[in-house]
Protein backbone atom coordinates (compact mmCIF):
# COMPACT_ATOMS: atom_id res chain seq x y z
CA UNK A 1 28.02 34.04 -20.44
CA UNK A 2 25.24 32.38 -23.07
CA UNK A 3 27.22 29.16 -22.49
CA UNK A 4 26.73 29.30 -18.49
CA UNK A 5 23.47 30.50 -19.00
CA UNK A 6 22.47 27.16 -20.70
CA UNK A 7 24.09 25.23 -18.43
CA UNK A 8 22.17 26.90 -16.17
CA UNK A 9 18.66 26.39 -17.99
CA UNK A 10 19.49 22.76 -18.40
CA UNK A 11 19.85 21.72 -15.09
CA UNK A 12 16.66 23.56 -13.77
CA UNK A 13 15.15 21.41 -16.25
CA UNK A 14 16.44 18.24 -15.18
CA UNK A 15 15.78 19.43 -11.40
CA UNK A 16 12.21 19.85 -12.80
CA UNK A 17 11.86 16.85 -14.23
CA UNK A 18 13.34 14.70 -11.68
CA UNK A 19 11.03 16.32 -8.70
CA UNK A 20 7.76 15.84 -11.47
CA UNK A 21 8.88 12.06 -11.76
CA UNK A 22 6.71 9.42 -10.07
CA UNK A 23 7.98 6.53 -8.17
CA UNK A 24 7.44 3.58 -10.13
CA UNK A 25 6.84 -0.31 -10.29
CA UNK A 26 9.35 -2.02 -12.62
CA UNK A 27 6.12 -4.30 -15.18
CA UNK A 28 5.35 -7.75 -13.89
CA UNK A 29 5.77 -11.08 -15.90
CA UNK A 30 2.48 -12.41 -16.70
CA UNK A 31 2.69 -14.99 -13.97
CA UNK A 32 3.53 -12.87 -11.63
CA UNK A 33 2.78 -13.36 -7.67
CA UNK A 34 1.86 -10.55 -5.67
CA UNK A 35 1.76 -10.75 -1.71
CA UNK A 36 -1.03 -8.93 -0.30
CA UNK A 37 0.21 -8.15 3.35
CA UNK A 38 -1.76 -6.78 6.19
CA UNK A 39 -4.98 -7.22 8.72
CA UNK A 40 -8.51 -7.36 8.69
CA UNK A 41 -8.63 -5.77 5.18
CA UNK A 42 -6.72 -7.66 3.37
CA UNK A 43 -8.21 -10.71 4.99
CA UNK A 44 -11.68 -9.83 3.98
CA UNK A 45 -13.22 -9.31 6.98
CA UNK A 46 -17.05 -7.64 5.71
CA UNK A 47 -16.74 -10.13 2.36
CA UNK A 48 -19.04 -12.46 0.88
CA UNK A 49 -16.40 -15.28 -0.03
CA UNK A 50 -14.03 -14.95 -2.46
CA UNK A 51 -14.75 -10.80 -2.14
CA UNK A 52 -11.88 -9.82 -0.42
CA UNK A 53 -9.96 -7.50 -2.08
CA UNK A 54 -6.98 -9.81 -2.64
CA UNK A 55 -9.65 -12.04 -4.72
CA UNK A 56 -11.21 -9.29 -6.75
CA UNK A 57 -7.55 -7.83 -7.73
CA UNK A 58 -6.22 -11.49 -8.97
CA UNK A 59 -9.60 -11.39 -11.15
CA UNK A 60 -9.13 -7.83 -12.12
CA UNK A 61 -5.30 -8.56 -12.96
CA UNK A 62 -5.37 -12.23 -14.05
CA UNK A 63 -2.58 -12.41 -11.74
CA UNK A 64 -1.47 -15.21 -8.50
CA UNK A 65 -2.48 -12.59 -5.61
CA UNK A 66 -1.74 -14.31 -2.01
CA UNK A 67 -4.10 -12.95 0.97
CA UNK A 68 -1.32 -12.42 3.59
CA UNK A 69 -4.15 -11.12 5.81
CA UNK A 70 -4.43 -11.44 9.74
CA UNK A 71 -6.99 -10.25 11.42
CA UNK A 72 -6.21 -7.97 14.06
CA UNK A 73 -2.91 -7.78 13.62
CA UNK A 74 -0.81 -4.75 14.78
CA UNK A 75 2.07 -4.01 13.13
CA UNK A 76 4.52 -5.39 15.57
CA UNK A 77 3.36 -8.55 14.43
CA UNK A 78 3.30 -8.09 11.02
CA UNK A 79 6.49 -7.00 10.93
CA UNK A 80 7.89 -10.53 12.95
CA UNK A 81 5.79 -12.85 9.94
CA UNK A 82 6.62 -10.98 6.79
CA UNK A 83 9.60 -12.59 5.92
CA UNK A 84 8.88 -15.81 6.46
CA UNK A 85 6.25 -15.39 3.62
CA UNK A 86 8.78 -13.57 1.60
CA UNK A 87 11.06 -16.41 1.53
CA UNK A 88 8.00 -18.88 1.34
CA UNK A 89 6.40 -17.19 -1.85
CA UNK A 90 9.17 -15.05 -3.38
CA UNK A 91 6.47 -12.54 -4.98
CA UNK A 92 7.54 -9.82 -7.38
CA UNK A 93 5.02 -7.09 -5.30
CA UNK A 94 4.09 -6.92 -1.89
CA UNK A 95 1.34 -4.52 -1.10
CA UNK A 96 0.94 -3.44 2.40
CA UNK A 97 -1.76 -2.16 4.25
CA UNK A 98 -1.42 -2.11 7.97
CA UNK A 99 -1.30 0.37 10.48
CA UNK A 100 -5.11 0.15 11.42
CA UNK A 101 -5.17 -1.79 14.42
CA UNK A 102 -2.57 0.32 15.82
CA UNK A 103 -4.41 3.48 15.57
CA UNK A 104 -7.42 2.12 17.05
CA UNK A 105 -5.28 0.84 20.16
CA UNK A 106 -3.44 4.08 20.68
CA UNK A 107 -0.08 2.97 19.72
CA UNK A 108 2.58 5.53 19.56
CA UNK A 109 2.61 6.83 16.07
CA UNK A 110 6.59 6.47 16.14
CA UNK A 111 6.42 3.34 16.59
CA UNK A 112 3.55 2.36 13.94
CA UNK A 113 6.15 4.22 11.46
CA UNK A 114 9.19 2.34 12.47
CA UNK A 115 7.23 -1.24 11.75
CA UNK A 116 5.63 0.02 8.64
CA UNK A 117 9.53 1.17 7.88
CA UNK A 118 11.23 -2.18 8.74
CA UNK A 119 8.67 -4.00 6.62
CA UNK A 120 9.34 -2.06 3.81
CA UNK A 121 13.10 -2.70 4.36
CA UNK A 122 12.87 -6.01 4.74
CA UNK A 123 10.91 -6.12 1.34
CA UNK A 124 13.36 -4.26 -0.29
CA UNK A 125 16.39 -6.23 0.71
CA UNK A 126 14.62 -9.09 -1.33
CA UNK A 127 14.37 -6.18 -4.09
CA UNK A 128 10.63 -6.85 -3.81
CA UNK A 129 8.70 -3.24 -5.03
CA UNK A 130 6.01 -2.06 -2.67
CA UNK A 131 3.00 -0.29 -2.91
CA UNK A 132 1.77 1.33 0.04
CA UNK A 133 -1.81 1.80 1.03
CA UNK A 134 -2.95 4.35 3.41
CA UNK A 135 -5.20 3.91 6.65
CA UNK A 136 -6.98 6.47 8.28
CA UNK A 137 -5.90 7.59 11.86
CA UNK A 138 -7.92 7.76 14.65
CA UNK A 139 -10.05 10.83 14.08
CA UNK A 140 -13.39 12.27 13.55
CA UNK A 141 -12.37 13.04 9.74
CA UNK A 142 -10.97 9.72 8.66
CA UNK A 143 -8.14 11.40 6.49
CA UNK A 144 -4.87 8.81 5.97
CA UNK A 145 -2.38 9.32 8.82
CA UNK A 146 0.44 10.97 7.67
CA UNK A 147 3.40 8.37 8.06
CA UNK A 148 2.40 6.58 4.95
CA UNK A 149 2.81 9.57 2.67
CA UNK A 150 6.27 10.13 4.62
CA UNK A 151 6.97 6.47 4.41
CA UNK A 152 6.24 7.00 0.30
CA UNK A 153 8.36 9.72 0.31
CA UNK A 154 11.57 8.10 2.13
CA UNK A 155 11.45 5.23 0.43
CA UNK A 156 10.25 5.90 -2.97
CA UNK A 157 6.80 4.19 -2.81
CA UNK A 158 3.99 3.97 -5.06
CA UNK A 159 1.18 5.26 -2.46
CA UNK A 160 -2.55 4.62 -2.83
CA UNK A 161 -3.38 7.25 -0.02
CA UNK A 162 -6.87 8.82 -0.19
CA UNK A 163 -8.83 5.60 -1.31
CA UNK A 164 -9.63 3.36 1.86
CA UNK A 165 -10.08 6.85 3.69
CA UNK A 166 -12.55 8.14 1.43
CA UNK A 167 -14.39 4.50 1.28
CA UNK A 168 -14.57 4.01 5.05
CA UNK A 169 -16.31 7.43 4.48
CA UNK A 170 -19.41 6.08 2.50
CA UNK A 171 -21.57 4.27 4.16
CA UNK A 172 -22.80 2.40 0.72
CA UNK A 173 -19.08 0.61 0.77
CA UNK A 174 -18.88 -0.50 4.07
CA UNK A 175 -19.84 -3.34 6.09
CA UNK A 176 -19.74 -2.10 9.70
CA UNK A 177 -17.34 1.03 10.57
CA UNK A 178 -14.19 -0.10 10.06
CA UNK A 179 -14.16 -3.08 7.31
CA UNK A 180 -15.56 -3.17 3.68
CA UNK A 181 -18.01 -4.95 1.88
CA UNK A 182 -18.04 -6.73 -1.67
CA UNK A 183 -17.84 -3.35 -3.54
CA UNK A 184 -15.80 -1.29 -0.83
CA UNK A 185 -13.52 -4.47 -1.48
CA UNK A 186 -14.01 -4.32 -5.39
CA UNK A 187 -13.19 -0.34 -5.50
CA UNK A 188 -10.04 -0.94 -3.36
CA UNK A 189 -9.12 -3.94 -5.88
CA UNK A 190 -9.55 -1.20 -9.07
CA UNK A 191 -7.50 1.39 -7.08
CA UNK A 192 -4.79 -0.51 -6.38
CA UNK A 193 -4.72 -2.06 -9.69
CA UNK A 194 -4.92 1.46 -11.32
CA UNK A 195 -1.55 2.34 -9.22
CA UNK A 196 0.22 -0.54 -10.30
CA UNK A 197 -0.77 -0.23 -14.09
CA UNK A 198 -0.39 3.52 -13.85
CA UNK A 199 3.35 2.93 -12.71
């Protein structure tokens, strides 16, 4: 009975464990190349030059960060162009951050989720670690839409999920009511850093 009992004990404690454990990002080389994927905010619309947020992480990191950035792309059309620059720049992270032009077009949801989804796929089948950052939905709160901490969840992502909400919230970090400035750029830059060196 004390012998089943352990068992027992032991494997609630590895059940605890394992649902405590974070996903993670295997450490990058020192040269590595990260491909910073996604629209208006990862292009830099808002920024003085060279204050985009893919610029201020590559000086935070002393990493090769590529701005990937469209602007006003939806994420149908992300999803057709990302592995073309997969194959073009073979980078050892992509971080994506789309969704945003969707939400303000009134796509279906479903449909924003199953791009997001295929993107992160696609990644993956190059065994190319994501991390995910959140955009707010369409709403009067400007909390992160759901999907991406779903997304996180199904595929084992590292998720930066509150930040761009809570910056889009203060008026001090933004250039106009949907893009950044310099430091809304700067304090995306730090978070994102923060969940990659965190990981």
């Amino acid at each position: 009975m004390r012998k089943q009992l352990g068992h027992f004990f032991v494997l609630v404690l590895l059940l605890l464990v394992t649902a405590c454990s974070k996903p993670t990002i295997p450490p990058l080389s020192d040269n590595a190349r990260i491909l910073a994927f996604g629209d208006s905010l990862t292009y830099g619309v808002g920024a003085s030059k060279g204050q985009d947020y893919p610029s201020q992480l590559a000086k935070l990191s002393g990493f090769e960060v590529i701005n990937a950035g469209v602007s006003g792309e939806t994420t149908t059309q992300g999803a057709a162009r990302l592995e073309a620059l997969l194959n073009a720049h073979s980078p050892e992270l992509l971080i994506l951050l789309e969704g945003g032009n969707d939400f303000l077009r009134n796509h279906s949801v479903q449909a924003t989720k199953a791009n997001l989804a295929s993107m992160i796929e696609m990644a993956q089948s190059y065994q190319v670690p994501v991390v995910l950052v959140a955009v707010p939905q369409k709403s009067l709160f400007l909390s992160p839409s759901p999907i991406y901490a779903e997304l996180a969840d199904q595929y084992e992502l590292v998720l930066v999920e509150d930040t761009l909400s809570n910056l889009l919230k203060t008026s001090a970090m933004k250039s106009d009511t949907i893009h950044l400035n310099d430091q809304g750029y700067l304090a995306l830059a730090n978070a994102i850093l923060q969940a990659v060196i965190d990981d």
